[in-house]
Protein backbone atom coordinates (compact mmCIF):
# COMPACT_ATOMS: atom_id res chain seq x y z
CA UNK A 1 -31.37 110.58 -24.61
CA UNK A 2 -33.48 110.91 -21.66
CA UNK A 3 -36.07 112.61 -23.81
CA UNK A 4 -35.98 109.57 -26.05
CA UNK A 5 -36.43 107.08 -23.47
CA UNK A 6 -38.98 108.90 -21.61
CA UNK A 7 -40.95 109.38 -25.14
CA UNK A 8 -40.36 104.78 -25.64
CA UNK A 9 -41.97 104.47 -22.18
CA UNK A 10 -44.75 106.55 -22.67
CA UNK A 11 -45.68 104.75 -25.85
CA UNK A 12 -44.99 101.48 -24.24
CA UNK A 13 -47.34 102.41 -21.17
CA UNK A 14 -49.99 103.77 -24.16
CA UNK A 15 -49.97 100.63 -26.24
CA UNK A 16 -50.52 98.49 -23.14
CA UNK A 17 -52.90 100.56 -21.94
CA UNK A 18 -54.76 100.15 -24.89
CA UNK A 19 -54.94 96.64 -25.57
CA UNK A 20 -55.78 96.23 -22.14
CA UNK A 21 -58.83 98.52 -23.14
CA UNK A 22 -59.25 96.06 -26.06
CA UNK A 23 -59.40 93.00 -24.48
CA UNK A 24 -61.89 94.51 -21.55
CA UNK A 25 -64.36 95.71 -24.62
CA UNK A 26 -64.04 92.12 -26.21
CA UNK A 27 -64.63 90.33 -23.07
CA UNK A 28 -67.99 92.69 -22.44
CA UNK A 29 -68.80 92.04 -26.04
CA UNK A 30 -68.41 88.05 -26.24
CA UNK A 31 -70.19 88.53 -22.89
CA UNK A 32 -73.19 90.50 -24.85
CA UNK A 33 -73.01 88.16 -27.65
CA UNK A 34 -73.95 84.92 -25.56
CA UNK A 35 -75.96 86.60 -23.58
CA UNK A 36 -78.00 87.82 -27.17
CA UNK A 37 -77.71 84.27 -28.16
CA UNK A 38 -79.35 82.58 -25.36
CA UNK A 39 -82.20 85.36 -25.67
CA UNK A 40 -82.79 83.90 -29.13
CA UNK A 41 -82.61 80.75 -28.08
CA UNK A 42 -85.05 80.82 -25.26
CA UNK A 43 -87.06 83.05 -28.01
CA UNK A 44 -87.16 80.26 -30.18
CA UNK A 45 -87.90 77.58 -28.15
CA UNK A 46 -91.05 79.87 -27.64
CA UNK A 47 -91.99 80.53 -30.47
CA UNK A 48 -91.84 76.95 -31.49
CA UNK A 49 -93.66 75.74 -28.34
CA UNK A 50 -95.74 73.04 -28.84
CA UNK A 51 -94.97 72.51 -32.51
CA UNK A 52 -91.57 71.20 -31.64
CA UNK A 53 -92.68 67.57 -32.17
CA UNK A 54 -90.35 64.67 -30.89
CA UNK A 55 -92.08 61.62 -33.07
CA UNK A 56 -90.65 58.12 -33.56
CA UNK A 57 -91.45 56.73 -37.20
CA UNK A 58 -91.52 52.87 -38.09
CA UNK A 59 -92.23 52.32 -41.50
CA UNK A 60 -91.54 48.59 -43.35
CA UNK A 61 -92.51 47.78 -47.00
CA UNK A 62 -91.96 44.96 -49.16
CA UNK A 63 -94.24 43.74 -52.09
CA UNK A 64 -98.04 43.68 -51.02
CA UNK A 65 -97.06 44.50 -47.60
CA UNK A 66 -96.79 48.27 -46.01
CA UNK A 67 -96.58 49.02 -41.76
CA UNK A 68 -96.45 52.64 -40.69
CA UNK A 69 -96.43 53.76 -36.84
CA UNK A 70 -96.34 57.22 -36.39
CA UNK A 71 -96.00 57.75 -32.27
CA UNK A 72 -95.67 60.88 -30.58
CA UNK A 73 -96.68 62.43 -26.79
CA UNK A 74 -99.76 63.23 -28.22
CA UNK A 75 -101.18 60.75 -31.02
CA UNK A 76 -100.27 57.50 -32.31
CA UNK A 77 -101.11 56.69 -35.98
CA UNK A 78 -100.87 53.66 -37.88
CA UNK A 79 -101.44 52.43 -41.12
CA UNK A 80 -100.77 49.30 -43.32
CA UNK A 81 -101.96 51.33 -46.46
CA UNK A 82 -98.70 51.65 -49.12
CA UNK A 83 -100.07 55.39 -50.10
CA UNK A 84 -100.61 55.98 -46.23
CA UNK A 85 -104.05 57.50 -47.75
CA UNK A 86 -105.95 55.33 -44.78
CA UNK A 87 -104.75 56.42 -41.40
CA UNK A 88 -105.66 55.30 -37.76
CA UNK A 89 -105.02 57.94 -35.16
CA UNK A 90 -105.03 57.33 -31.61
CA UNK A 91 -103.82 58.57 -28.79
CA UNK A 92 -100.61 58.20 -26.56
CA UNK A 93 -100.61 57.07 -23.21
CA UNK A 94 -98.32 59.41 -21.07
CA UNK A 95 -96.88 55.62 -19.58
CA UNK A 96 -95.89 54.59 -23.48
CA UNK A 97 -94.48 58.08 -23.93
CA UNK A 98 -92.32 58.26 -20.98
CA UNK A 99 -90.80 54.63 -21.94
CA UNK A 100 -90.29 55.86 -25.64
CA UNK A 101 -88.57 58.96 -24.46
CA UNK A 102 -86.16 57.02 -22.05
CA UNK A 103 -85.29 54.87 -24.79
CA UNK A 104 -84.63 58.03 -26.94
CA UNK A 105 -82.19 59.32 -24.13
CA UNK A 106 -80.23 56.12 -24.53
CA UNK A 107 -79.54 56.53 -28.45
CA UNK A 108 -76.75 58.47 -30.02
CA UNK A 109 -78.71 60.16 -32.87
CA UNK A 110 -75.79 61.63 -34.92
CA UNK A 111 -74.45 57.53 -35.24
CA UNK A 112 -78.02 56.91 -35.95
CA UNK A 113 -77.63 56.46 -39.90
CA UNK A 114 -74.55 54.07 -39.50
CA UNK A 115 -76.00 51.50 -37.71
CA UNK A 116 -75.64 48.33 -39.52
CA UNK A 117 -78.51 45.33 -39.98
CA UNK A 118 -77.87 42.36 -38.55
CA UNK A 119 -79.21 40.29 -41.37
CA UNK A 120 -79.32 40.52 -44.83
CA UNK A 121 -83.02 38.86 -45.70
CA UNK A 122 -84.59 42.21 -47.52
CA UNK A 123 -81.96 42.27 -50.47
CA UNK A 124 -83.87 38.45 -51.76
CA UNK A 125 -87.27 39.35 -50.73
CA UNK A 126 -86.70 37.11 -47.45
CA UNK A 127 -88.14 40.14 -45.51
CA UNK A 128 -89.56 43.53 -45.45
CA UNK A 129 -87.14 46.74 -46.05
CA UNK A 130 -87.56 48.94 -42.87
CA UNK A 131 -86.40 52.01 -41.31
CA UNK A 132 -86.53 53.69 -38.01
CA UNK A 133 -86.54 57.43 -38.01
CA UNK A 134 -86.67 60.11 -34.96
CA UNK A 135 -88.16 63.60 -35.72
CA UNK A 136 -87.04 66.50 -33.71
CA UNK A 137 -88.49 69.63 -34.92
CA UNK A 138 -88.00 69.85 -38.67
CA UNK A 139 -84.68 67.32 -38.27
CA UNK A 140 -84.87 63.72 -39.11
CA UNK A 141 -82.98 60.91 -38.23
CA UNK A 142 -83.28 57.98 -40.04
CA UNK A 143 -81.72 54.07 -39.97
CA UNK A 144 -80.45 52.68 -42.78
CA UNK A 145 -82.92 50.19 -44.06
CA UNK A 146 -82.85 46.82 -41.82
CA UNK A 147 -85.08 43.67 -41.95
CA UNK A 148 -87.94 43.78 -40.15
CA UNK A 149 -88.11 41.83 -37.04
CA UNK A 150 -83.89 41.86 -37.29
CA UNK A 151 -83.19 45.49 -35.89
CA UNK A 152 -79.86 46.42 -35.13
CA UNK A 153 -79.02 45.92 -31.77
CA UNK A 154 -78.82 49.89 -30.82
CA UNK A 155 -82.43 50.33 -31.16
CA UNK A 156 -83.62 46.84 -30.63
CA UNK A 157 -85.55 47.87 -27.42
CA UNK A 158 -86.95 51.08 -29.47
CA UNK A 159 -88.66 48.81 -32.18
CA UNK A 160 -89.58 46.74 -30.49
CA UNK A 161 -91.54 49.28 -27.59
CA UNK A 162 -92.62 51.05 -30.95
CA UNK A 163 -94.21 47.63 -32.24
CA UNK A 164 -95.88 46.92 -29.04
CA UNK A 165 -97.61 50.39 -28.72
CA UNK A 166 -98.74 49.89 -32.35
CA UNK A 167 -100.27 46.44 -31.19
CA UNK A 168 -101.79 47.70 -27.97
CA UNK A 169 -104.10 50.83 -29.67
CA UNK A 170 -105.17 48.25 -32.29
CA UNK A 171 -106.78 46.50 -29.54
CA UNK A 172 -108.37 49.51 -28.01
């Protein structure tokens, strides 16, 4: 009997001892794992650099009538060519760009496609169908289409700081 229970302990004492062992090598592992990840994130963001483009995109279009501003920190580019064939480039003041990126800080981009127009005019022709879209990298996000001059409230201050850069490098 003794023999018994001394032979239950030591396999008690063995399989705790073990999956202590188990838990130790997970921990180190999960520890190696986000330590690998971060390394290809920070590898990434590298690699991308420069070509990691944050762009806001204002396009409206209705029958004879096309406005496209492209802004960036680098360029602005603008043009009221359908085809976009035509294209004005210019370039971004830092000021514009720091406004347009503290207005981006301010938006929820995942609720970004269900925002909702306040008005209703582009369906009978009463105004021009346009979208706001923010580029990150290769990801878009894009409005729903809203009339133009009617944004929704959400990125009223965006358009509307998109519109006047537009209007200022025409003038330049």
């Amino acid at each position: 009997m003794k023999f018994l229970f001394s032979l239950v302990t030591l396999v008690f004492l063995t399989g705790s001892c073990n999956s202590q062992k188990e838990a130790t090598t997970n921990s180190k592992a999960s520890s190696a794992a986000s330590v690998a990840e971060k390394q290809m994130i920070s590898d990434k963001q590298k690699t991308i650099g420069q070509n990691y483009d944050v762009a806001v995109i204002y396009e409206a279009r209705s029958r004879g009538f096309a406005k496209y501003a492209y802004i960036s920190k680098a360029k602005v580019m603008l043009s009221e060519d359908r085809s976009l064939q035509k294209m004005d480039n210019y370039v971004c003041d830092t000021k514009d760009w720091e406004d347009i990126e503290q207005l981006l800080d301010a938006i929820e981009r995942k609720t970004f496609q269900n925002l909702k127009a306040p008005t209703d005019k582009r369906l009978y022709d009463g105004a021009a169908h346009t979208t706001l879209s923010i580029k990150q990298g290769d990801v878009v996000y894009m409005t729903p289409t809203f009339d133009e001059g009617f944004p929704p409230k959400e990125i009223e201050k965006l358009v509307n700081k998109v519109l006047a850069i537009a209007e200022k490098v025409k003038k330049q």
